[in-house]
C-alpha atoms as a PDB file:
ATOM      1  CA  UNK A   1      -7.749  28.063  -8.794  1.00  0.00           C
ATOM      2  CA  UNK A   2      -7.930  25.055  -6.256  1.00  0.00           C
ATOM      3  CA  UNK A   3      -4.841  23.249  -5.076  1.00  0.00           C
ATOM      4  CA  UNK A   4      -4.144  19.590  -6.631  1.00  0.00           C
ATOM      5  CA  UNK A   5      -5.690  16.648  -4.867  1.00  0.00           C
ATOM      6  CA  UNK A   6      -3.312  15.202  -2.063  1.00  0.00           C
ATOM      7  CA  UNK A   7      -2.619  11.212  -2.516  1.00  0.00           C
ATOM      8  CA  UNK A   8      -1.124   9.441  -0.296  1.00  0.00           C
ATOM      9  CA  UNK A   9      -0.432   5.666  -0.666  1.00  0.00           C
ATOM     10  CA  UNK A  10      -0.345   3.633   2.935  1.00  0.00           C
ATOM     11  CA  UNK A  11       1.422   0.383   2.523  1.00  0.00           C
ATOM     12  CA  UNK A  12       1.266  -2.599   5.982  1.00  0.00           C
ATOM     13  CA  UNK A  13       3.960  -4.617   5.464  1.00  0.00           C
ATOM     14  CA  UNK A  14       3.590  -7.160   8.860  1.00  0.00           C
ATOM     15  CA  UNK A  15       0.640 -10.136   8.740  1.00  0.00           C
ATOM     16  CA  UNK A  16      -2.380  -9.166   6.674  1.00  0.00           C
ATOM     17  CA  UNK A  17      -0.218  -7.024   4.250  1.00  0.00           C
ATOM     18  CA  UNK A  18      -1.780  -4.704   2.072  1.00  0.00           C
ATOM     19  CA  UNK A  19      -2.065  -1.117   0.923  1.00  0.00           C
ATOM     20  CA  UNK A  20      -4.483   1.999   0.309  1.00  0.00           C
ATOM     21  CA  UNK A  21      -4.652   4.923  -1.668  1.00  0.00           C
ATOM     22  CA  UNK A  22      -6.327   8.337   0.257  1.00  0.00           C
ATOM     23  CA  UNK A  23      -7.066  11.305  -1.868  1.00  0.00           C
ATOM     24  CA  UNK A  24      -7.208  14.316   0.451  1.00  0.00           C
ATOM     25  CA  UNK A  25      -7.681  12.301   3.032  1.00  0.00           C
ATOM     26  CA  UNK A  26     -10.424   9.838   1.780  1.00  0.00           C
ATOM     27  CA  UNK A  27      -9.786   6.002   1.753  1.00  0.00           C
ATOM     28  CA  UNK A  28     -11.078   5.870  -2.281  1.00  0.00           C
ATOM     29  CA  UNK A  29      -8.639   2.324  -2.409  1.00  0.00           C
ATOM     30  CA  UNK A  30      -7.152  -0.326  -0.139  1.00  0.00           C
ATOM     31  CA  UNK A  31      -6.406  -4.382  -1.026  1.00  0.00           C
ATOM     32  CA  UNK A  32      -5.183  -7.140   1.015  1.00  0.00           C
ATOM     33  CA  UNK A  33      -2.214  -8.730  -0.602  1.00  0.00           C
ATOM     34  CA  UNK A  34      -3.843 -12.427   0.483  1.00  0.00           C
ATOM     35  CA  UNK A  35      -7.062 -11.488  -1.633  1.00  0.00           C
ATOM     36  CA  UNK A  36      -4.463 -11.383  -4.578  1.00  0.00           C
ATOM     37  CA  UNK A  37      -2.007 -13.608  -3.760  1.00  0.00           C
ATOM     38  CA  UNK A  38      -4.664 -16.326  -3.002  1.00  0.00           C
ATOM     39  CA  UNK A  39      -1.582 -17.179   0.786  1.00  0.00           C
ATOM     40  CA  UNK A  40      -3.768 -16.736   3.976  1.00  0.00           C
ATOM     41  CA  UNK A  41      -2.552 -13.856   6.052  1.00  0.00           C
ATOM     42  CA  UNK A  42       0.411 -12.810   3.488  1.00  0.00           C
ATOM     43  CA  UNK A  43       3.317 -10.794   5.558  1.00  0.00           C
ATOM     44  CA  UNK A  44       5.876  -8.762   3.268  1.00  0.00           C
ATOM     45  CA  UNK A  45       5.893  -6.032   1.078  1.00  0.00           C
ATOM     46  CA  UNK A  46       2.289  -6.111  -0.860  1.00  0.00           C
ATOM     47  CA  UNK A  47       3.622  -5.573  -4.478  1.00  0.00           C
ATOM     48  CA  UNK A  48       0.127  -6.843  -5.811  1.00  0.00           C
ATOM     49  CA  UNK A  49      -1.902  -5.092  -3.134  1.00  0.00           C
ATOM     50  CA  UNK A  50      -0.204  -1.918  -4.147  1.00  0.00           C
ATOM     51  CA  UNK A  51      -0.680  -2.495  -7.998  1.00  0.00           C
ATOM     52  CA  UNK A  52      -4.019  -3.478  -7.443  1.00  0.00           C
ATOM     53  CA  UNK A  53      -4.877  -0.286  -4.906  1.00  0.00           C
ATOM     54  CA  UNK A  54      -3.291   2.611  -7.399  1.00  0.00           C
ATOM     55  CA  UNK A  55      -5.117   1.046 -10.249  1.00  0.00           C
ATOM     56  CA  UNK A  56      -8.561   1.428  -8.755  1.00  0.00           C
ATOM     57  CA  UNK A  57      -7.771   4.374  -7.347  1.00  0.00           C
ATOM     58  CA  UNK A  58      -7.146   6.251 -11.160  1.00  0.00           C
ATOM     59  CA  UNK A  59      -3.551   6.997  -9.456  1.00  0.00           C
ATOM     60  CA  UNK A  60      -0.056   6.449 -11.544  1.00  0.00           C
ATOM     61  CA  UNK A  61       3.086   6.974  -9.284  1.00  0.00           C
ATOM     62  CA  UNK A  62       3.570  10.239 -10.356  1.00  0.00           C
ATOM     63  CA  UNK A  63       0.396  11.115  -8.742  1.00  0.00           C
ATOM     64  CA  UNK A  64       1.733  10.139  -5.038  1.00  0.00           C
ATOM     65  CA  UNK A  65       2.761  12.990  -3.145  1.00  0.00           C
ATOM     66  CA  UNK A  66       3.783  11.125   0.007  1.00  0.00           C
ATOM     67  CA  UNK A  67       3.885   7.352   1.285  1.00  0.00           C
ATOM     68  CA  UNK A  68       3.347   6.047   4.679  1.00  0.00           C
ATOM     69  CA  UNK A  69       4.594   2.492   5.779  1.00  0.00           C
ATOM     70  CA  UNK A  70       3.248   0.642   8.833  1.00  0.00           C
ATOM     71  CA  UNK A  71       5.645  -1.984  10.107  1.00  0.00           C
ATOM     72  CA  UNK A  72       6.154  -3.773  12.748  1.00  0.00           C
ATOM     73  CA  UNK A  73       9.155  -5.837  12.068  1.00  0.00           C
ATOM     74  CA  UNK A  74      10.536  -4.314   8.834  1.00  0.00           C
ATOM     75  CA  UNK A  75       9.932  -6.780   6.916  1.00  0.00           C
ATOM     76  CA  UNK A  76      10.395  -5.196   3.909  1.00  0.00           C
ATOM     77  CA  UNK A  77      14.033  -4.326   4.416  1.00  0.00           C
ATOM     78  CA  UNK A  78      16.552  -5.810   1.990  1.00  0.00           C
ATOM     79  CA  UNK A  79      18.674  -6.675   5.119  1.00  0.00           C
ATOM     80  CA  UNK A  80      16.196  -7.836   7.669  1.00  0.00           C
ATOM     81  CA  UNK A  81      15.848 -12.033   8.326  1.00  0.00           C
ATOM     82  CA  UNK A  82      13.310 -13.863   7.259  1.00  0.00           C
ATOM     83  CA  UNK A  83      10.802 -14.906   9.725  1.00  0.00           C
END
């Protein structure tokens, strides 16, 4: 019997937002949020980008066993000012 795939969904959150889906360790996704948003170099948190990444992936949430955010300035905290 052979283990479950890992997934792991990478979300950038600075300038040039976007995210990517790895299954064990193989880049099988990743979007820019401006391709989807149509807003040249889109900064915050890539809600599309992520959408759009899981669902050509084949990956539900349920599926993701860990995330990893890149940030530079947070800018996806509730609390953090708007550049």
């Amino acid at each position: 019997m052979s283990d479950p795939p890992q997934v792991v969904l990478g979300i950038s959150d600075s300038i040039n937002s976007g995210a990517a889906v790895l299954v064990d360790g193989r880049i099988v996704a990743a979007v820019n949020e401006e391709r989807l948003c149509r807003i040249k170099l889109a900064m915050g948190w890539p809600r599309l980008a992520i959408a759009e990444a899981m669902r050509v992936a084949g990956v539900a949430s349920s599926d993701i066993d860990a995330v990893a955010i890149a940030t530079k300035d947070l800018y996806w905290r509730p609390e953090a000012k708007s550049i």
